[in-house]
PDB file of N, CA and C in Angstrom:
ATOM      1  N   UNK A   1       7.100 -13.207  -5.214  1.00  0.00           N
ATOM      2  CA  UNK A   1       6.143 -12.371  -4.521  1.00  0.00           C
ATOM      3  C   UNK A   1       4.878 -12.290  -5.359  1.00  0.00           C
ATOM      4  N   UNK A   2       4.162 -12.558  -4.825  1.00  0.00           N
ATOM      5  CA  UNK A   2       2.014 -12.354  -5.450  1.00  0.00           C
ATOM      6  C   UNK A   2       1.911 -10.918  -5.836  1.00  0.00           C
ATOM      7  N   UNK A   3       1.077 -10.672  -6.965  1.00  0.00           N
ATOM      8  CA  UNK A   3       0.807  -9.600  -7.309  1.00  0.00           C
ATOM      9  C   UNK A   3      -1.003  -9.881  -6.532  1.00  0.00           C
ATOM     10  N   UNK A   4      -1.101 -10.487  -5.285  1.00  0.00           N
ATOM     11  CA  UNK A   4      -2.811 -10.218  -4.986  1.00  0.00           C
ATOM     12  C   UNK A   4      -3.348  -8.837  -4.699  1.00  0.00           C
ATOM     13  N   UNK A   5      -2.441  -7.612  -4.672  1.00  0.00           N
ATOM     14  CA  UNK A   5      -3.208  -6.551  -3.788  1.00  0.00           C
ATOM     15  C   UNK A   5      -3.283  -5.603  -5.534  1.00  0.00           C
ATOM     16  N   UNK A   6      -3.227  -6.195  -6.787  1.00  0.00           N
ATOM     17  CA  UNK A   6      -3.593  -5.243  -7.514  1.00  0.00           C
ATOM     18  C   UNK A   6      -4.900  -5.982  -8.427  1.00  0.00           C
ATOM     19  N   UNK A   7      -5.390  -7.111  -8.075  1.00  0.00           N
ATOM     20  CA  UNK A   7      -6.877  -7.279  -8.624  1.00  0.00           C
ATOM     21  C   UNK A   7      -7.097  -6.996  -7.521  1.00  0.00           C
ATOM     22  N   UNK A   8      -8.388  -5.980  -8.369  1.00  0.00           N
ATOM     23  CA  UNK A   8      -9.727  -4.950  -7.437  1.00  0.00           C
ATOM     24  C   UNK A   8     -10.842  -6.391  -7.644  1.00  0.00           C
ATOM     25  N   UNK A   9     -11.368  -6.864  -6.943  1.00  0.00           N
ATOM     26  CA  UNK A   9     -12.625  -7.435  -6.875  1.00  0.00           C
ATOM     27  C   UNK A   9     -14.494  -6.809  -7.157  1.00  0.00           C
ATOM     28  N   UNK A  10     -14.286  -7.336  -8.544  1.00  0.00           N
ATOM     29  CA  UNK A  10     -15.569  -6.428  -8.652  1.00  0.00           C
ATOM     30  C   UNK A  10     -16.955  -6.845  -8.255  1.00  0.00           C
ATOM     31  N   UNK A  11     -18.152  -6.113  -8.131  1.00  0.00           N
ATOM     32  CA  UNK A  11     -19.149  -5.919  -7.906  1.00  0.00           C
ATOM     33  C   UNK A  11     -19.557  -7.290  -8.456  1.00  0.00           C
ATOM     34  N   UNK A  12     -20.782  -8.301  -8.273  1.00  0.00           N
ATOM     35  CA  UNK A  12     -21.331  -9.408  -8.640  1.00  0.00           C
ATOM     36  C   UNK A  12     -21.868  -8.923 -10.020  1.00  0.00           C
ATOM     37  N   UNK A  13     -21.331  -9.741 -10.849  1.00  0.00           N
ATOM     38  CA  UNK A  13     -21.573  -9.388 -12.317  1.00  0.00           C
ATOM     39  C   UNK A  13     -20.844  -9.024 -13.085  1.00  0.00           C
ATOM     40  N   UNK A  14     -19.491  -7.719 -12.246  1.00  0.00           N
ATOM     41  CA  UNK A  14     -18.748  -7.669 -12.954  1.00  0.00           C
ATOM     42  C   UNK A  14     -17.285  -7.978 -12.693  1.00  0.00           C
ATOM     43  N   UNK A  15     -16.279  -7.970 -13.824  1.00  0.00           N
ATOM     44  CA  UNK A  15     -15.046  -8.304 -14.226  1.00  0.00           C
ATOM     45  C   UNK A  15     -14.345  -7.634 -12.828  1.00  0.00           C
ATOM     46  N   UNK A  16     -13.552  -9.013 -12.344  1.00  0.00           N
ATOM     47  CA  UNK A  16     -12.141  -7.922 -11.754  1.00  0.00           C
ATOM     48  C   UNK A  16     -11.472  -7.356 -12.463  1.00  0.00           C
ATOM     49  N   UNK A  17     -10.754  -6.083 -12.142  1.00  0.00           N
ATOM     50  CA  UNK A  17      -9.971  -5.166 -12.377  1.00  0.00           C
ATOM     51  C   UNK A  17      -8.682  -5.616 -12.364  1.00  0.00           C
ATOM     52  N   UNK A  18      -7.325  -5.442 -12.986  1.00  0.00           N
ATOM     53  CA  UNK A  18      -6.098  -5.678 -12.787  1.00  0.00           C
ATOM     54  C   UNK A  18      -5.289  -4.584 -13.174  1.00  0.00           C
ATOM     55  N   UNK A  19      -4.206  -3.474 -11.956  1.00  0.00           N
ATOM     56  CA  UNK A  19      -3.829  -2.520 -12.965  1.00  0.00           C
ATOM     57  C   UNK A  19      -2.405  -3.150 -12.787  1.00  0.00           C
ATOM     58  N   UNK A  20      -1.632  -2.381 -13.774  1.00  0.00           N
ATOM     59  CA  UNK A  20      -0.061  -2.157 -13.747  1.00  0.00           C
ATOM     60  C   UNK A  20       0.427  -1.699 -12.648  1.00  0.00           C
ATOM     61  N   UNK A  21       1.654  -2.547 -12.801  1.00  0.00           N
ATOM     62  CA  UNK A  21       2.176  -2.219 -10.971  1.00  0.00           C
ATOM     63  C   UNK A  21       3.517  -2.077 -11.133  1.00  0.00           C
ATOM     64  N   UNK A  22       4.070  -1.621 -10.619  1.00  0.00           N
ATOM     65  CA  UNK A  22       5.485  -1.122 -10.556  1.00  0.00           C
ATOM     66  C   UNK A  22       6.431  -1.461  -9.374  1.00  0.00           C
ATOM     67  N   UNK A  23       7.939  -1.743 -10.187  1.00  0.00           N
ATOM     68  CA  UNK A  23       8.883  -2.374  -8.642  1.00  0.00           C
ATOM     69  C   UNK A  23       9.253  -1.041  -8.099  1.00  0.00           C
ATOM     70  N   UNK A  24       8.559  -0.680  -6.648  1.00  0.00           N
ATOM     71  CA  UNK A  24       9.701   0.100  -5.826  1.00  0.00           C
ATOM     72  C   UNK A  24      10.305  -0.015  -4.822  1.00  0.00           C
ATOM     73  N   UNK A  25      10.949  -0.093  -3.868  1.00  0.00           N
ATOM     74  CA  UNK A  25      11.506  -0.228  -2.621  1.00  0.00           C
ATOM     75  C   UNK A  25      11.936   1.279  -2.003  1.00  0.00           C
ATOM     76  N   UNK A  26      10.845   1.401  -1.013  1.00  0.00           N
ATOM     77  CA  UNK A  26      10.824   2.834  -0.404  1.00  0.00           C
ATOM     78  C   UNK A  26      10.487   2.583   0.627  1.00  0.00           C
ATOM     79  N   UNK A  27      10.878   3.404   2.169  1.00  0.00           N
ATOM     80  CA  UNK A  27      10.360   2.801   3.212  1.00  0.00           C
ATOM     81  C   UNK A  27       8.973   3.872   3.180  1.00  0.00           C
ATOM     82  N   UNK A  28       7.870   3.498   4.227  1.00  0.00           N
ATOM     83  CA  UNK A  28       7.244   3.840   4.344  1.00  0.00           C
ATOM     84  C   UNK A  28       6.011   3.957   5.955  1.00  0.00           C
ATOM     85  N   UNK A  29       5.429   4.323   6.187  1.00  0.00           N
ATOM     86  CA  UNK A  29       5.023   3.726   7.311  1.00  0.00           C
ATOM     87  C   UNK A  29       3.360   3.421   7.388  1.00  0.00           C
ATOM     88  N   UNK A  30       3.036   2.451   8.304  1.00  0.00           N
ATOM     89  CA  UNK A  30       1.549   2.019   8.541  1.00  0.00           C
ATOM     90  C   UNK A  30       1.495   2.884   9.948  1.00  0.00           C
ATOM     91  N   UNK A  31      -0.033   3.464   9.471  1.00  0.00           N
ATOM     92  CA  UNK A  31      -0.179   4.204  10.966  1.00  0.00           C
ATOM     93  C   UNK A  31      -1.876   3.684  11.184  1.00  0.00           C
ATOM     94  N   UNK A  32      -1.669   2.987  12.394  1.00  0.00           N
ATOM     95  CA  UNK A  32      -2.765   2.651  12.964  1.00  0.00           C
ATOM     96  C   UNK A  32      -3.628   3.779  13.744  1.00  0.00           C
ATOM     97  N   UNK A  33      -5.114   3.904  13.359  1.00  0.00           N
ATOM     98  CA  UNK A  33      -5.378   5.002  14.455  1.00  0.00           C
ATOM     99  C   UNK A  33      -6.404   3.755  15.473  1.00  0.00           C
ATOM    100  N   UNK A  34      -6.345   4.555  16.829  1.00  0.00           N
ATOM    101  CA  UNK A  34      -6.565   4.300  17.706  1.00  0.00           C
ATOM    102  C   UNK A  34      -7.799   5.334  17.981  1.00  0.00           C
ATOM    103  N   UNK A  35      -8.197   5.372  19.101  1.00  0.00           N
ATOM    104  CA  UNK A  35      -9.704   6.021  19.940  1.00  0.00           C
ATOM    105  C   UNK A  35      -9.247   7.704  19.615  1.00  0.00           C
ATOM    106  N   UNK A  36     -10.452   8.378  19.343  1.00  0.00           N
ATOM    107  CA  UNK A  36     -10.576   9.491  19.902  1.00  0.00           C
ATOM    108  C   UNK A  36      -9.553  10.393  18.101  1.00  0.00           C
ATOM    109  N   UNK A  37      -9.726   8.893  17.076  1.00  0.00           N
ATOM    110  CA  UNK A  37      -9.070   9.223  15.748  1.00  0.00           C
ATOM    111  C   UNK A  37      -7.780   9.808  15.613  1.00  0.00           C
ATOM    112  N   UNK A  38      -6.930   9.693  16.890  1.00  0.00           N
ATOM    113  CA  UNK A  38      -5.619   9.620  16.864  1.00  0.00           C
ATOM    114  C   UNK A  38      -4.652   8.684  16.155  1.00  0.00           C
ATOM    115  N   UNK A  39      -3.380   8.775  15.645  1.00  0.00           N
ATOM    116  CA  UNK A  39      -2.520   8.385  15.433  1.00  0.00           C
ATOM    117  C   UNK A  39      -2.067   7.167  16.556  1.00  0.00           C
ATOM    118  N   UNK A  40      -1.877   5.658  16.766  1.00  0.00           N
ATOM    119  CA  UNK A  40      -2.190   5.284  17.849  1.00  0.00           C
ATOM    120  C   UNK A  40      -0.478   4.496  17.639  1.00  0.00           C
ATOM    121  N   UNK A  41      -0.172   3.847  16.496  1.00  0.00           N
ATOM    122  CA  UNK A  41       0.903   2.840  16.398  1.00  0.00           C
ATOM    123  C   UNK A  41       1.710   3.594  14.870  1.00  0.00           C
ATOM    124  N   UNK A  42       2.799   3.485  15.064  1.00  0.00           N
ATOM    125  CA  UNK A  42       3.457   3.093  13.569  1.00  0.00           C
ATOM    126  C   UNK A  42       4.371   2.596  13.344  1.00  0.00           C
ATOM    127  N   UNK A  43       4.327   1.759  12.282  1.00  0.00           N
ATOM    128  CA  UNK A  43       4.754   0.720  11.491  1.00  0.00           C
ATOM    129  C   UNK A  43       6.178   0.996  10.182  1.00  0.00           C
ATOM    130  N   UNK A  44       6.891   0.499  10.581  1.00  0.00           N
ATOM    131  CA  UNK A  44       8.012   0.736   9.216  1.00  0.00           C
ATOM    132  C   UNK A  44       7.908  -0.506   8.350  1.00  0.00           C
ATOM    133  N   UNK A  45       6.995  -0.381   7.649  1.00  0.00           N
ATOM    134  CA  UNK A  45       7.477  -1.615   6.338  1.00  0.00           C
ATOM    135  C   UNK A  45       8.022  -1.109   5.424  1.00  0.00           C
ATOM    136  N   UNK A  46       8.467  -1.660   4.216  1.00  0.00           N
ATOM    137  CA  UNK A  46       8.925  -1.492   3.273  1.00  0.00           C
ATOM    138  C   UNK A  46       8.595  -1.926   2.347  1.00  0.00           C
ATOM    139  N   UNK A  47       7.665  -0.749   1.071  1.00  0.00           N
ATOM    140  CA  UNK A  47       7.243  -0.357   0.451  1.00  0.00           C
ATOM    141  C   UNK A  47       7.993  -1.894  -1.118  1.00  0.00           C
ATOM    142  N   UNK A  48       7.452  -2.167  -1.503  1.00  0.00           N
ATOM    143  CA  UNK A  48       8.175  -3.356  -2.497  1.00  0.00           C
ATOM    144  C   UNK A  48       7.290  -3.094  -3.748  1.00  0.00           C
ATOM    145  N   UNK A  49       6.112  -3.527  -4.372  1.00  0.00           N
ATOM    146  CA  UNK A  49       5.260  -2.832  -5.402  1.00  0.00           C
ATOM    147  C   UNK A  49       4.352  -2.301  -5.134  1.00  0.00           C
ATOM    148  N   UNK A  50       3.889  -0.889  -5.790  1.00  0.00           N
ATOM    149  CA  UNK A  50       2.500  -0.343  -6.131  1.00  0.00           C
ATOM    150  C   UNK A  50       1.718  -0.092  -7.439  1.00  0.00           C
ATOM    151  N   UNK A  51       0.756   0.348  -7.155  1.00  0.00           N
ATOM    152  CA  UNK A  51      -0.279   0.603  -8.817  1.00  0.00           C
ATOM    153  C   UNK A  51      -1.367   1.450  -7.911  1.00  0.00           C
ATOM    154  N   UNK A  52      -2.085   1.745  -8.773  1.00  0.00           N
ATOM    155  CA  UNK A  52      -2.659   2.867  -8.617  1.00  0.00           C
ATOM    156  C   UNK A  52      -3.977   2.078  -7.485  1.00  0.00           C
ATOM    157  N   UNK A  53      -4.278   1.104  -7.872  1.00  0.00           N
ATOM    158  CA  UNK A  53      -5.301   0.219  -6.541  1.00  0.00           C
ATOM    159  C   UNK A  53      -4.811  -0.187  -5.475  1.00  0.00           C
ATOM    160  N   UNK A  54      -3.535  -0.288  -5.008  1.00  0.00           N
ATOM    161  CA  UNK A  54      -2.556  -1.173  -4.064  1.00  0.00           C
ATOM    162  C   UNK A  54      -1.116  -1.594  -3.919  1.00  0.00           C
ATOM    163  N   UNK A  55      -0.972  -2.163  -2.947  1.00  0.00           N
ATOM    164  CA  UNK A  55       0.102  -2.208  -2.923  1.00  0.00           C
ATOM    165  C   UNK A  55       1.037  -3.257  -2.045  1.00  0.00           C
ATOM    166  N   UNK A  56       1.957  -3.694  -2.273  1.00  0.00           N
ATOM    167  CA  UNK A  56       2.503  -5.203  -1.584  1.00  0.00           C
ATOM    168  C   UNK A  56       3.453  -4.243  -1.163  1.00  0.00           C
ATOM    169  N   UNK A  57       3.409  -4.956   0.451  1.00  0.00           N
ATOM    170  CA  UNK A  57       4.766  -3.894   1.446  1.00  0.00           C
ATOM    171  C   UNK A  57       5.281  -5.713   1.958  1.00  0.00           C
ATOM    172  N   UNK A  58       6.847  -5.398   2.446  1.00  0.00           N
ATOM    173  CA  UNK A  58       7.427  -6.295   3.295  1.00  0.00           C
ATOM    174  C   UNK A  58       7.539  -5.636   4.759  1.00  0.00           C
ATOM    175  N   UNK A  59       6.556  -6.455   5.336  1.00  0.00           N
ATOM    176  CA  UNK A  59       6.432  -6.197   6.563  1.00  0.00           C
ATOM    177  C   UNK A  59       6.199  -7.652   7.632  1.00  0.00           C
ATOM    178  N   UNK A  60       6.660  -7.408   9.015  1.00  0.00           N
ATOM    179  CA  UNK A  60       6.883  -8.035  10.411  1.00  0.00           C
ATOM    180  C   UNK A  60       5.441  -9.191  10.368  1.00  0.00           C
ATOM    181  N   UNK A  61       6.016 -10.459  10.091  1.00  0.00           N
ATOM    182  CA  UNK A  61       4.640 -10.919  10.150  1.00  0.00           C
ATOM    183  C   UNK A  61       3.763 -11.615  11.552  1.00  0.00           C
ATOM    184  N   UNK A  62       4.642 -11.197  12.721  1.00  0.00           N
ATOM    185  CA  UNK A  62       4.356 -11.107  13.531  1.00  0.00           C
ATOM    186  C   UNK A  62       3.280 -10.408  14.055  1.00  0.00           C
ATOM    187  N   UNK A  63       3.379  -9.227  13.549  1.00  0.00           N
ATOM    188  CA  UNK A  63       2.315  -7.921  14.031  1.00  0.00           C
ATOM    189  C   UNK A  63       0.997  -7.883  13.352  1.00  0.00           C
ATOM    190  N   UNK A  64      -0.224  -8.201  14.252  1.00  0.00           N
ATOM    191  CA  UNK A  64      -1.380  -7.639  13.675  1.00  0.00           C
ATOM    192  C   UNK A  64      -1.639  -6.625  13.412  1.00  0.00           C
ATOM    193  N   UNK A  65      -2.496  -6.049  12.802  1.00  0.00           N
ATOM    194  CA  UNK A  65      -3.039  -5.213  12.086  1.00  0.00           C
ATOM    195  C   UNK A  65      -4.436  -5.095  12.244  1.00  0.00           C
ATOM    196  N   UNK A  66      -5.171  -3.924  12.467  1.00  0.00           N
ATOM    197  CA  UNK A  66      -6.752  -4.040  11.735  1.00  0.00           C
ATOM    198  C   UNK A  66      -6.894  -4.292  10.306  1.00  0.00           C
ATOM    199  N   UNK A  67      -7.878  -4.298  10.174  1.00  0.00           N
ATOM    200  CA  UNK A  67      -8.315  -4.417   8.342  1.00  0.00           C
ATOM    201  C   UNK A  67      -8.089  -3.506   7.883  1.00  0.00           C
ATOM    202  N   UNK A  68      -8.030  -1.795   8.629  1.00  0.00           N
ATOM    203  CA  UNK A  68      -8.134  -1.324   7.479  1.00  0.00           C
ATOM    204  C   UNK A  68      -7.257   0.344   8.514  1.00  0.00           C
ATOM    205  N   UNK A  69      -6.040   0.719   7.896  1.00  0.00           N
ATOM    206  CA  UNK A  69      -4.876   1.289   8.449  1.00  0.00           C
ATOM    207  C   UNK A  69      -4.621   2.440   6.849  1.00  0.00           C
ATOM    208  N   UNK A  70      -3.867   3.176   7.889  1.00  0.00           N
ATOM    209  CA  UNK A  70      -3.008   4.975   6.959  1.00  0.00           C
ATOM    210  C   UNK A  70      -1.675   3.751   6.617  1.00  0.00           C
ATOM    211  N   UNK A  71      -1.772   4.247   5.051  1.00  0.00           N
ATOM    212  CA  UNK A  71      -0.339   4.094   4.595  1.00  0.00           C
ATOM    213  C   UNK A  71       0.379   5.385   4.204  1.00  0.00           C
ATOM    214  N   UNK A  72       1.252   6.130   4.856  1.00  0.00           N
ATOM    215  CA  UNK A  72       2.685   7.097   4.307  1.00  0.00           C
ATOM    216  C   UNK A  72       4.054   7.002   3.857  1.00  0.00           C
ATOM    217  N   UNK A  73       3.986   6.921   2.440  1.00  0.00           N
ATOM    218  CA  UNK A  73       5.037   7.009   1.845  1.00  0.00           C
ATOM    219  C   UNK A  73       6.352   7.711   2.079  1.00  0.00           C
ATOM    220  N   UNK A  74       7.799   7.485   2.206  1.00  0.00           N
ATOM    221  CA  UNK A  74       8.316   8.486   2.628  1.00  0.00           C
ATOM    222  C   UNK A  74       8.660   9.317   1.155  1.00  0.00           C
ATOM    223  N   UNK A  75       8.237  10.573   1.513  1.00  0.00           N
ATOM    224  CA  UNK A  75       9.004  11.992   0.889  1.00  0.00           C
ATOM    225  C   UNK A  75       7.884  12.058   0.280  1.00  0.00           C
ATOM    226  N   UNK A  76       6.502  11.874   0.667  1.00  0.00           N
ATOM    227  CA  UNK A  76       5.232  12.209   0.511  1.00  0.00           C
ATOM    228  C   UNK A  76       4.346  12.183   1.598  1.00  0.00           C
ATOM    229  N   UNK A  77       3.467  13.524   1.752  1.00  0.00           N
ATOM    230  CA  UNK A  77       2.609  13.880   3.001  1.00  0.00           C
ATOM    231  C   UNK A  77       1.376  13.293   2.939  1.00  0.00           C
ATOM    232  N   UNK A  78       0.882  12.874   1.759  1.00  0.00           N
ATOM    233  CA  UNK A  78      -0.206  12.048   1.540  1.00  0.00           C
ATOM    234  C   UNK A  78      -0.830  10.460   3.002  1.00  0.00           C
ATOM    235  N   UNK A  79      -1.638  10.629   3.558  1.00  0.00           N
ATOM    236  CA  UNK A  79      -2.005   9.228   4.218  1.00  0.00           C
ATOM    237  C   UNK A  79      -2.556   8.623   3.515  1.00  0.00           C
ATOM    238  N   UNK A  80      -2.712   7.656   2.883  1.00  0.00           N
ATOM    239  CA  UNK A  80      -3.637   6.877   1.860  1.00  0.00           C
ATOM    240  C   UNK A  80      -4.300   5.354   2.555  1.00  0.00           C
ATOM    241  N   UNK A  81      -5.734   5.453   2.831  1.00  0.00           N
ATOM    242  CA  UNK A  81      -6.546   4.852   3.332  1.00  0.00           C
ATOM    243  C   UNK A  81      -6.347   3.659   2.503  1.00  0.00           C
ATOM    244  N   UNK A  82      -6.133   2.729   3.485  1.00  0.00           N
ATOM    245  CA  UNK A  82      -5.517   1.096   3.080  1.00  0.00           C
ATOM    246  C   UNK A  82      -6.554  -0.198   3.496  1.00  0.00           C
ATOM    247  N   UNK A  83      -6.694  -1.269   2.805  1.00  0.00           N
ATOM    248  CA  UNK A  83      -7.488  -2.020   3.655  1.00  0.00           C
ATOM    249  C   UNK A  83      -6.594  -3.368   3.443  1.00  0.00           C
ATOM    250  N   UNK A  84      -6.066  -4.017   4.419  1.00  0.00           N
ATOM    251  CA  UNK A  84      -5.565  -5.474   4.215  1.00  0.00           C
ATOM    252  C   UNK A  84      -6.061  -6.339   3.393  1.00  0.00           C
ATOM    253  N   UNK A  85      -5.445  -7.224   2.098  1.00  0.00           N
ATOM    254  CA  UNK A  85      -6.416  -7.678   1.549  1.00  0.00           C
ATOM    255  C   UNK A  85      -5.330  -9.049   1.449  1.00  0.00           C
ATOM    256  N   UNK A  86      -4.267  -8.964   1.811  1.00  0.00           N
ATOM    257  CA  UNK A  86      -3.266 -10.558   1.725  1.00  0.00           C
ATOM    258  C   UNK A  86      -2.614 -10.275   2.466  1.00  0.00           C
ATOM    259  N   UNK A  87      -1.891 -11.418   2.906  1.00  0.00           N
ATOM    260  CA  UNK A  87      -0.905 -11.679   3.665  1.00  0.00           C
ATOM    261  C   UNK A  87      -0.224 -12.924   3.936  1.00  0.00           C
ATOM    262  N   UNK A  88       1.138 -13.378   3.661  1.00  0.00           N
ATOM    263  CA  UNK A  88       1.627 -14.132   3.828  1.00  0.00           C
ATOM    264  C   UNK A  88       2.925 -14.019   4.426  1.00  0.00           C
ATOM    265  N   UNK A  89       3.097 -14.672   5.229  1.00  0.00           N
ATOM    266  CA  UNK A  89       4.723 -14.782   6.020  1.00  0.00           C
ATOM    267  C   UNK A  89       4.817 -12.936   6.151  1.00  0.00           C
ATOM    268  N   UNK A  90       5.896 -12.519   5.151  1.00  0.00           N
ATOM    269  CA  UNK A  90       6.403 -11.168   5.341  1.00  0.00           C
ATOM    270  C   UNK A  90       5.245 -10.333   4.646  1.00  0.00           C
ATOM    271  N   UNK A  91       4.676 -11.099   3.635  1.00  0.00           N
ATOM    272  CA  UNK A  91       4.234 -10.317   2.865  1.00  0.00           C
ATOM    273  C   UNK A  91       2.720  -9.610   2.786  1.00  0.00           C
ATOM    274  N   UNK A  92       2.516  -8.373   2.646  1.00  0.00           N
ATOM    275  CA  UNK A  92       1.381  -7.812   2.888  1.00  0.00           C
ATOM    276  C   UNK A  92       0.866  -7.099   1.807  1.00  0.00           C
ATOM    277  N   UNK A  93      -0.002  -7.321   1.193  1.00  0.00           N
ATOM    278  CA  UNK A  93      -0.932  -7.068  -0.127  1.00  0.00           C
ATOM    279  C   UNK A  93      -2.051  -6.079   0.410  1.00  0.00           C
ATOM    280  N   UNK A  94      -2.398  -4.750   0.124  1.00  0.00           N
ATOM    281  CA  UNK A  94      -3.321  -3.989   0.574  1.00  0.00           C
ATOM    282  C   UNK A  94      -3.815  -3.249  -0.787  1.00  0.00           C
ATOM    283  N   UNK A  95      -5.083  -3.022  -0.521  1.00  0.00           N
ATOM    284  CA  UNK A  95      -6.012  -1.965  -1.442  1.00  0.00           C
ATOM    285  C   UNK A  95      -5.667  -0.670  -1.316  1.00  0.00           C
ATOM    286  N   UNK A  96      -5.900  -0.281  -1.691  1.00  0.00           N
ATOM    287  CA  UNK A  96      -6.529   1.391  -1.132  1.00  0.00           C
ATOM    288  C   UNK A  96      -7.687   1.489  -1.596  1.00  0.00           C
ATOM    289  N   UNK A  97      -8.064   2.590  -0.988  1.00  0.00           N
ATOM    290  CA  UNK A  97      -9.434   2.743  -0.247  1.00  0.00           C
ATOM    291  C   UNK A  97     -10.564   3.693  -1.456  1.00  0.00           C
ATOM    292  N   UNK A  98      -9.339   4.514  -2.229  1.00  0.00           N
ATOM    293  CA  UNK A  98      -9.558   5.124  -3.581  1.00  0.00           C
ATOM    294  C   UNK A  98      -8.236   5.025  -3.985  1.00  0.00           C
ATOM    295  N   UNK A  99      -8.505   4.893  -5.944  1.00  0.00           N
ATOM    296  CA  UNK A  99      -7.510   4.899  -6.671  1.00  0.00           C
ATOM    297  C   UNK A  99      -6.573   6.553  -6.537  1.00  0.00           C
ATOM    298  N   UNK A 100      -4.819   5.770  -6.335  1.00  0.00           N
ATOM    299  CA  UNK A 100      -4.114   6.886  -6.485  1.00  0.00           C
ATOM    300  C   UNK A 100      -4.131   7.439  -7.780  1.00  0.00           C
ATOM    301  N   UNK A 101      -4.088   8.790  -7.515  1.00  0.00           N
ATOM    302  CA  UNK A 101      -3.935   9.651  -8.728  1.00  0.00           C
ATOM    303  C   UNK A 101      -2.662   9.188  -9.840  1.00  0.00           C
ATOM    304  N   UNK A 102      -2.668   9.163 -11.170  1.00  0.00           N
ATOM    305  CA  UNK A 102      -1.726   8.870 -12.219  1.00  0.00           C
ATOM    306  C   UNK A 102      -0.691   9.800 -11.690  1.00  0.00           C
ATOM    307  N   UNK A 103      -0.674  11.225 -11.454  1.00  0.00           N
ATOM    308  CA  UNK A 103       0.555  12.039 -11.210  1.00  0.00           C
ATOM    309  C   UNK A 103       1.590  11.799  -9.563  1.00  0.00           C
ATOM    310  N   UNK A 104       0.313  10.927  -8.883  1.00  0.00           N
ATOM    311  CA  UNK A 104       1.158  10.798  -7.492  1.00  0.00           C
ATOM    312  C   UNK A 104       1.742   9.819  -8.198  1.00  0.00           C
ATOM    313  N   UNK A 105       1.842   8.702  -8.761  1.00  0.00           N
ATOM    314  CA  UNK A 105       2.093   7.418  -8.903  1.00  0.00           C
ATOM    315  C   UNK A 105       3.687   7.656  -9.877  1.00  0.00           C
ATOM    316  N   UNK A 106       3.348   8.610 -10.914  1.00  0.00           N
ATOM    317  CA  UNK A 106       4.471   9.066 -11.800  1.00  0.00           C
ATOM    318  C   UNK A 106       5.227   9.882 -10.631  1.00  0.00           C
ATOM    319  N   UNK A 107       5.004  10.661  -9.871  1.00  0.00           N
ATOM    320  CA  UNK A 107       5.917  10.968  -9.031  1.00  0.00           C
ATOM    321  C   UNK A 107       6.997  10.291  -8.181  1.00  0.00           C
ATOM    322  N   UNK A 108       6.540   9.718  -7.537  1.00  0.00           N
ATOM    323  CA  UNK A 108       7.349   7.994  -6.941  1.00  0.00           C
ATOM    324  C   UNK A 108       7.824   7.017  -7.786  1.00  0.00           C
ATOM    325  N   UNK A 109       7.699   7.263  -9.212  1.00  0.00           N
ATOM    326  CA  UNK A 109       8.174   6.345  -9.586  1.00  0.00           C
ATOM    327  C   UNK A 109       9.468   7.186 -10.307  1.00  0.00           C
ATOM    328  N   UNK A 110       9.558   8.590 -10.936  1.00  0.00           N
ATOM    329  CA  UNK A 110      10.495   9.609 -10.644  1.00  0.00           C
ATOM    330  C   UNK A 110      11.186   9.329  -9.456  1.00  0.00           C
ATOM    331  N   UNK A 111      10.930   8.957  -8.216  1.00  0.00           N
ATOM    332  CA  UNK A 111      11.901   9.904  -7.275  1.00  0.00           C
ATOM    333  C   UNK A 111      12.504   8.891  -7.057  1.00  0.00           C
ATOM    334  N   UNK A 112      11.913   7.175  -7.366  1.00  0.00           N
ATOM    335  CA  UNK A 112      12.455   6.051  -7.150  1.00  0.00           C
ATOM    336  C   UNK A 112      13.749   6.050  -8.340  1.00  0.00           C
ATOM    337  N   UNK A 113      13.276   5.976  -9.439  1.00  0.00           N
ATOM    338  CA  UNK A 113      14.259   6.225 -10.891  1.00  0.00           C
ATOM    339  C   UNK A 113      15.926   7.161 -10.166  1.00  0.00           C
ATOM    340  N   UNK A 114      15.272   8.460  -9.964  1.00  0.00           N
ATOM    341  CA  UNK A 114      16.574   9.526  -9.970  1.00  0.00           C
ATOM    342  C   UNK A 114      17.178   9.491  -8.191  1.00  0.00           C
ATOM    343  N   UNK A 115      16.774   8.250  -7.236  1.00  0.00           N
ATOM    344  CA  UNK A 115      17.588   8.039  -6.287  1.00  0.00           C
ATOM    345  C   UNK A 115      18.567   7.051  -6.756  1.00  0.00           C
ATOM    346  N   UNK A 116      17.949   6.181  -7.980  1.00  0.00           N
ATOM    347  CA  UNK A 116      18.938   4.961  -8.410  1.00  0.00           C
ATOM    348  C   UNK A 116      19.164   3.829  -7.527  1.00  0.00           C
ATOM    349  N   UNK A 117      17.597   3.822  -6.851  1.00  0.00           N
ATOM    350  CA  UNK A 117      17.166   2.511  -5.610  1.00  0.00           C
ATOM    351  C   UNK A 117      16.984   1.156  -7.069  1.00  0.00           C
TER     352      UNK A 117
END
């Protein structure tokens, strides 16, 4: 599996970014909004690595997507603004939209640890 969704692409001039990324397997869901900024579709992929810029889910590679979709973690209320940035066969490499916080990130990786996934 590609680690493409954790280089950030930088600005002309400067250095891409690369952070640390972590194995989890959590389900999670993609929520597409639709007109009128509703909730329109959602998506069960499964959550495979994150880092604080992104994140690689195994998901239906059948199904389009817009560019740029809510990712929700399960056993977190957080939506975290996603933008497609790879994709191959199953696999789906996304940004986020702003860096997750260090304490959300240590949290999930706690709850991943003490389920013993």
């Amino acid at each position: 599996m590609s680690m493409i969704m954790h280089v950030a692409h930088g600005k002309p001039g400067q250095s891409a970014v690369a952070y640390p990324h972590y194995h989890i397997e959590r389900p999670c869901r993609i929520l597409v909004i639709g007109s009128q900024l509703k909730a329109k579709t959602k998506y069960q992929p499964l959550l495979r690595h994150i880092s604080i810029g992104g994140a690689m889910l195994d998901f239906n590679a059948a199904i389009l997507l817009p560019k740029h979709f809510f990712l929700e973690i399960d056993g977190f209320k957080e939506e975290i603004g996603c933008a497609e940035v790879h994709r191959s066969g199953a696999e789906l490499g996304v940004r986020f939209n702003m860096l997750l916080a260090q304490e959300f990130l240590r949290t999930l990786i706690r709850l991943q640890f003490s389920s013993g996934l």
